[in-house]
Protein backbone atom coordinates (compact mmCIF):
# COMPACT_ATOMS: atom_id res chain seq x y z
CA UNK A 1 -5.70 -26.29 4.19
CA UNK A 2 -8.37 -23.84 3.12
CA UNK A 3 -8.75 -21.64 6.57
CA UNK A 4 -6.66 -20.62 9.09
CA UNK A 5 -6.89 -19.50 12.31
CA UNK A 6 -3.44 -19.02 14.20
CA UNK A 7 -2.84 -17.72 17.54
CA UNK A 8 1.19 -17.23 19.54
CA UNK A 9 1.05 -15.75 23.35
CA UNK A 10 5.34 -16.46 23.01
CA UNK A 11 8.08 -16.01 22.16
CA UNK A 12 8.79 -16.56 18.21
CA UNK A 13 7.26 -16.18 14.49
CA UNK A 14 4.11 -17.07 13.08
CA UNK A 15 4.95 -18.61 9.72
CA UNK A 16 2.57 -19.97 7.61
CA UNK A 17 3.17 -21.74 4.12
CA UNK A 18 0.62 -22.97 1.89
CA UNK A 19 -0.42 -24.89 -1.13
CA UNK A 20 -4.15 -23.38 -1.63
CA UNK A 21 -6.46 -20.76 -1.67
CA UNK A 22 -6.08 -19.75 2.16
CA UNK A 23 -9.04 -17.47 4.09
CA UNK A 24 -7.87 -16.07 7.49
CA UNK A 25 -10.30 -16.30 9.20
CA UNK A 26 -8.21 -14.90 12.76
CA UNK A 27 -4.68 -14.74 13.25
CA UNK A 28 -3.45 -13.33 16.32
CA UNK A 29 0.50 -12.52 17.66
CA UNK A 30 0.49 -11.48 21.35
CA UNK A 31 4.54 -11.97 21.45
CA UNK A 32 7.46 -10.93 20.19
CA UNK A 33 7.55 -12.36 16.73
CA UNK A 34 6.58 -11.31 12.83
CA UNK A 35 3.70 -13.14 10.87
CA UNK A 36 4.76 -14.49 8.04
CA UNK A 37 1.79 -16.09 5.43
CA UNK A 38 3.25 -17.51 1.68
CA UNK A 39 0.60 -19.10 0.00
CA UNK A 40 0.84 -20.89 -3.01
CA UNK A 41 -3.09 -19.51 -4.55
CA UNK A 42 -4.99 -16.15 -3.65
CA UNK A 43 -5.16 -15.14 0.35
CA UNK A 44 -8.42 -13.85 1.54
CA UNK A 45 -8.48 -11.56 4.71
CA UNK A 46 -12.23 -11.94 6.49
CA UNK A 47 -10.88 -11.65 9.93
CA UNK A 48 -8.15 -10.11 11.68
CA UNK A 49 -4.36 -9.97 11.50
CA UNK A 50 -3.15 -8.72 15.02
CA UNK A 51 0.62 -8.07 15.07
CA UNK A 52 1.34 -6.97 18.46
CA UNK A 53 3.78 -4.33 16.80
CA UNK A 54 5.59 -6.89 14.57
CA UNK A 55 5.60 -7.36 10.99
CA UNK A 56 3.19 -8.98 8.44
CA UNK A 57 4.47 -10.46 5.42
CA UNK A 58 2.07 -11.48 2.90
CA UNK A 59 3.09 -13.72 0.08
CA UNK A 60 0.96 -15.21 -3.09
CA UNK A 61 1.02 -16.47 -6.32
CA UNK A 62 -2.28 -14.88 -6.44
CA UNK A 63 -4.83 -12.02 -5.46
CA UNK A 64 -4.72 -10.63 -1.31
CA UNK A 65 -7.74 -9.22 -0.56
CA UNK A 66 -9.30 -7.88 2.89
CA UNK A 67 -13.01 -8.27 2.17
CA UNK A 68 -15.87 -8.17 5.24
CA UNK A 69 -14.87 -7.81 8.90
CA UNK A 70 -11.41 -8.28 7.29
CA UNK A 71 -8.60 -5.68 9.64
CA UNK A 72 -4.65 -5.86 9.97
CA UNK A 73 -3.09 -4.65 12.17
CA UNK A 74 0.72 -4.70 12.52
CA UNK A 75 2.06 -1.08 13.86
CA UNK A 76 5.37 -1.39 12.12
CA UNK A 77 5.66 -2.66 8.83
CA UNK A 78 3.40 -4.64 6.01
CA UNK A 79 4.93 -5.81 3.00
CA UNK A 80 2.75 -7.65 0.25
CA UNK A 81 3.52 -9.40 -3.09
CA UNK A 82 0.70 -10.75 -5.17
CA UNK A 83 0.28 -11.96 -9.16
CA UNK A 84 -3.39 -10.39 -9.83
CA UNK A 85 -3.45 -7.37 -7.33
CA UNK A 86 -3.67 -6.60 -3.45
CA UNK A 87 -7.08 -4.52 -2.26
CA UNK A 88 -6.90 -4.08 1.33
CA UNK A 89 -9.50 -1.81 1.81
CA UNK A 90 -12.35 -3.50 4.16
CA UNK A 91 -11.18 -1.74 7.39
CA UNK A 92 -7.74 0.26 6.63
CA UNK A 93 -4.46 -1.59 8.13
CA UNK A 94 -2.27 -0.26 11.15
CA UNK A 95 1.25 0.38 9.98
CA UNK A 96 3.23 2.63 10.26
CA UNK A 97 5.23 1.48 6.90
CA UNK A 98 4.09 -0.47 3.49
CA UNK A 99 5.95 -2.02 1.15
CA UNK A 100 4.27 -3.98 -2.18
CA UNK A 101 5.12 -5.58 -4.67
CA UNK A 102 2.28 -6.88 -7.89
CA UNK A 103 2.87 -8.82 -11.00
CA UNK A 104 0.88 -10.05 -14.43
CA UNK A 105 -2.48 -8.39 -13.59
CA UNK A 106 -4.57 -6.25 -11.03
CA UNK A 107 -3.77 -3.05 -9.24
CA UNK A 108 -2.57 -2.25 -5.71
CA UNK A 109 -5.02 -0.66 -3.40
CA UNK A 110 -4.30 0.27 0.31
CA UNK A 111 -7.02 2.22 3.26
CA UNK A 112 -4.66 2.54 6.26
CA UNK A 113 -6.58 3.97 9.00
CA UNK A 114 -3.73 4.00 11.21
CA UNK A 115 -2.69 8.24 11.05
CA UNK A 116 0.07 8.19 9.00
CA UNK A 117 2.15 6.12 6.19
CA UNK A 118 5.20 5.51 5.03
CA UNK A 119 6.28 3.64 1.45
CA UNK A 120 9.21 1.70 1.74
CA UNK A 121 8.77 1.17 -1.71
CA UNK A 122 6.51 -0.18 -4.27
CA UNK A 123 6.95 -1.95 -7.94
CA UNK A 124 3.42 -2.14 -9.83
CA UNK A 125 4.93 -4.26 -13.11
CA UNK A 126 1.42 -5.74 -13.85
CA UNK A 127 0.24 -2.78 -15.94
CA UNK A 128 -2.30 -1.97 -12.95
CA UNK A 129 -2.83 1.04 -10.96
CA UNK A 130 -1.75 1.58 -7.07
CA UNK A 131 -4.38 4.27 -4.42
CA UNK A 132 -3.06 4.61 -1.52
CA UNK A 133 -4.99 6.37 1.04
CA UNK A 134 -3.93 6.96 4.64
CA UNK A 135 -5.34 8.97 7.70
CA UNK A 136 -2.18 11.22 8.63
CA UNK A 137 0.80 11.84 6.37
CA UNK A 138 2.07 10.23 3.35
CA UNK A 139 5.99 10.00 2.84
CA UNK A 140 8.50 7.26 1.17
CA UNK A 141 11.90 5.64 1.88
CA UNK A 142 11.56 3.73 -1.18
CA UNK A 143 11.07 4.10 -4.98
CA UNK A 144 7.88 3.66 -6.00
CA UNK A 145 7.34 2.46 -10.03
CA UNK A 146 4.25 1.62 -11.80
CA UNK A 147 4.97 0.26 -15.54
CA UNK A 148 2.88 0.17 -17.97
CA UNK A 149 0.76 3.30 -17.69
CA UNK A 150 -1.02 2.44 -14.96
CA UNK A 151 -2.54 5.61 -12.67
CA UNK A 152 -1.09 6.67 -9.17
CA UNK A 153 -3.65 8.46 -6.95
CA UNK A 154 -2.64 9.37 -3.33
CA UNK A 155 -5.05 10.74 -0.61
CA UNK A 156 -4.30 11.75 2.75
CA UNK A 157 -6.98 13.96 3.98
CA UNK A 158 -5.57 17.13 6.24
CA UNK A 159 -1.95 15.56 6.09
CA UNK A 160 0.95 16.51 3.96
CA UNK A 161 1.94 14.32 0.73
CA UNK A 162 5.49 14.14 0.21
CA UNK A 163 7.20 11.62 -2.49
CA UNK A 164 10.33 12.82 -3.40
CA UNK A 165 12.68 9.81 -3.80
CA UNK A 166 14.86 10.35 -7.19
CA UNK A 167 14.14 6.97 -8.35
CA UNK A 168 10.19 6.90 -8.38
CA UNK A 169 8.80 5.97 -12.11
CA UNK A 170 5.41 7.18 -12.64
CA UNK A 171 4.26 5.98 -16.31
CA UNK A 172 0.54 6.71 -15.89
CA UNK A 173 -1.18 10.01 -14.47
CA UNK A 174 -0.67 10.70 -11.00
CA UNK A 175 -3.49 12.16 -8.49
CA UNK A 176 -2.85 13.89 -4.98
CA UNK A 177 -5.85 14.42 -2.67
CA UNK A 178 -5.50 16.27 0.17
CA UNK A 179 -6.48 19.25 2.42
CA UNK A 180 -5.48 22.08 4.73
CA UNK A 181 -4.25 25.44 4.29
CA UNK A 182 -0.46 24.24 5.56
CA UNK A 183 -0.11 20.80 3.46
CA UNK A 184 1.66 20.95 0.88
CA UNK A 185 2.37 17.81 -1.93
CA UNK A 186 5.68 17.26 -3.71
CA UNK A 187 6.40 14.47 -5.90
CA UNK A 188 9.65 13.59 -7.90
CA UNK A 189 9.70 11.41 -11.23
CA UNK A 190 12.46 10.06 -13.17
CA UNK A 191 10.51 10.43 -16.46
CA UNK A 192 8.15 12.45 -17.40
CA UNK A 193 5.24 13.28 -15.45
CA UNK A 194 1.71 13.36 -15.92
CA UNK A 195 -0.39 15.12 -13.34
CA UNK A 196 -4.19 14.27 -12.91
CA UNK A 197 -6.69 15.68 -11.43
CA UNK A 198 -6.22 16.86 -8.16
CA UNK A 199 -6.88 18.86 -5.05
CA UNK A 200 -4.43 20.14 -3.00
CA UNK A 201 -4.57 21.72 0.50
CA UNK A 202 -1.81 24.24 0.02
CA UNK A 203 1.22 24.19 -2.64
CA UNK A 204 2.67 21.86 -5.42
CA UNK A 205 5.92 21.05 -5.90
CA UNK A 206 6.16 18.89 -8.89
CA UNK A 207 10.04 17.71 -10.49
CA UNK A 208 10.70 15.42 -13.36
CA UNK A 209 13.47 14.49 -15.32
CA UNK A 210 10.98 14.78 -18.56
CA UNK A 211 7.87 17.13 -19.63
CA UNK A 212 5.62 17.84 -16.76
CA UNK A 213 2.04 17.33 -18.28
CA UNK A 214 -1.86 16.83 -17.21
CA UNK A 215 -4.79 15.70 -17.39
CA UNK A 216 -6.76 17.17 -15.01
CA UNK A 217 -7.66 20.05 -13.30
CA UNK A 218 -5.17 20.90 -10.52
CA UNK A 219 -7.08 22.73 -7.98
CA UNK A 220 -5.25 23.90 -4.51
């Protein structure tokens, strides 16, 4: 099928599979259950993905992409994997966690409107870039890596930006947006780093295990 519209008022998981470029158009969890979608072709978001405070799991062989009146909204956690790039941008996501995963092509781009985010990890191997922008703060459980020079900007508004984890592996510039005179961004790299241009509420704390470089004005 092309379109889907799924609703569950229950008990129990919503799990799609699929053979075809797939639009949801609505899908709606009002029980207890995760939504599941793994679609063999590129998944286009135009309507909305309500969770009820479970997770989403998005899998394709393709593009995701949240275009129009397109919203998700999980609470806990979304994890993506595409081949060609994820853009969820339309109307920000609620979660409270992201995980993502992209391959061959494309970059990774995430709006989460929800006040806060954190990245359970993230592997960029398709030579893209990832943005990730979120509405409160932005901190990781994961690693995140991004191969093949591919940019890293991160923008949080008045909310702290802290990505410490030992195993991140930034290969491209990386960009921190944020503001207020008690936020501070740190970032860790297990290479060398290249910092961006950036803007920074308050200090930053930047560690790698190579030369720290820019290209950009750093501006706090």
């Amino acid at each position: 099928f092309s379109t889907l519209n799924a609703t569950n008022t229950g008990a129990g998981v919503i799990n799609i599979a699929n053979t075809a470029a797939l639009t949801i158009a609505n899908m709606l969890q009002s029980g207890t259950g995760a939504i599941t979608v793994t679609n063999t072709g590129a998944i286009n978001i135009t309507g909305g993905i309500s969770a009820n405070n479970n997770d989403v799991t998005l899998t394709s062989t393709g593009t995701i992409i949240e275009t129009a009146s397109g919203l998700i909204s999980t609470g806990t956690t979304l994890t993506t994997s595409s081949v060609g790039g994820t853009t969820l941008l339309a109307l920000g996501l609620g979660a409270t966690s992201y995980n993502g995963t992209n391959t061959t092509s494309g970059d990774i781009a995430i709006n989460d409107l929800s006040g806060g985010l954190i990245i359970t990890g993230i592997t960029q191997s398709g030579g893209g870039n990832i943005s990730i922008t979120t509405a409160g703060t932005l901190t990781q459980t994961g690693a995140i890596s991004v191969a093949g020079g591919g940019t890293s900007s991160f923008t949080t508004g008045a909310s702290l930006i802290s990505l410490d984890n030992t195993s991140n592996n930034f290969t491209g510039a990386v960009s921190f947006t944020n503001s207020g005179a008690a936020n501070d961004v740190s970032v860790f790299n297990n290479a060398a780093l290249i910092l961006g241009a950036s803007t920074i509420g308050h200090n930053l704390t930047a560690v790698a295990t190579g030369a720290i470089t820019q290209t950009g004005a750093l501006i706090s």
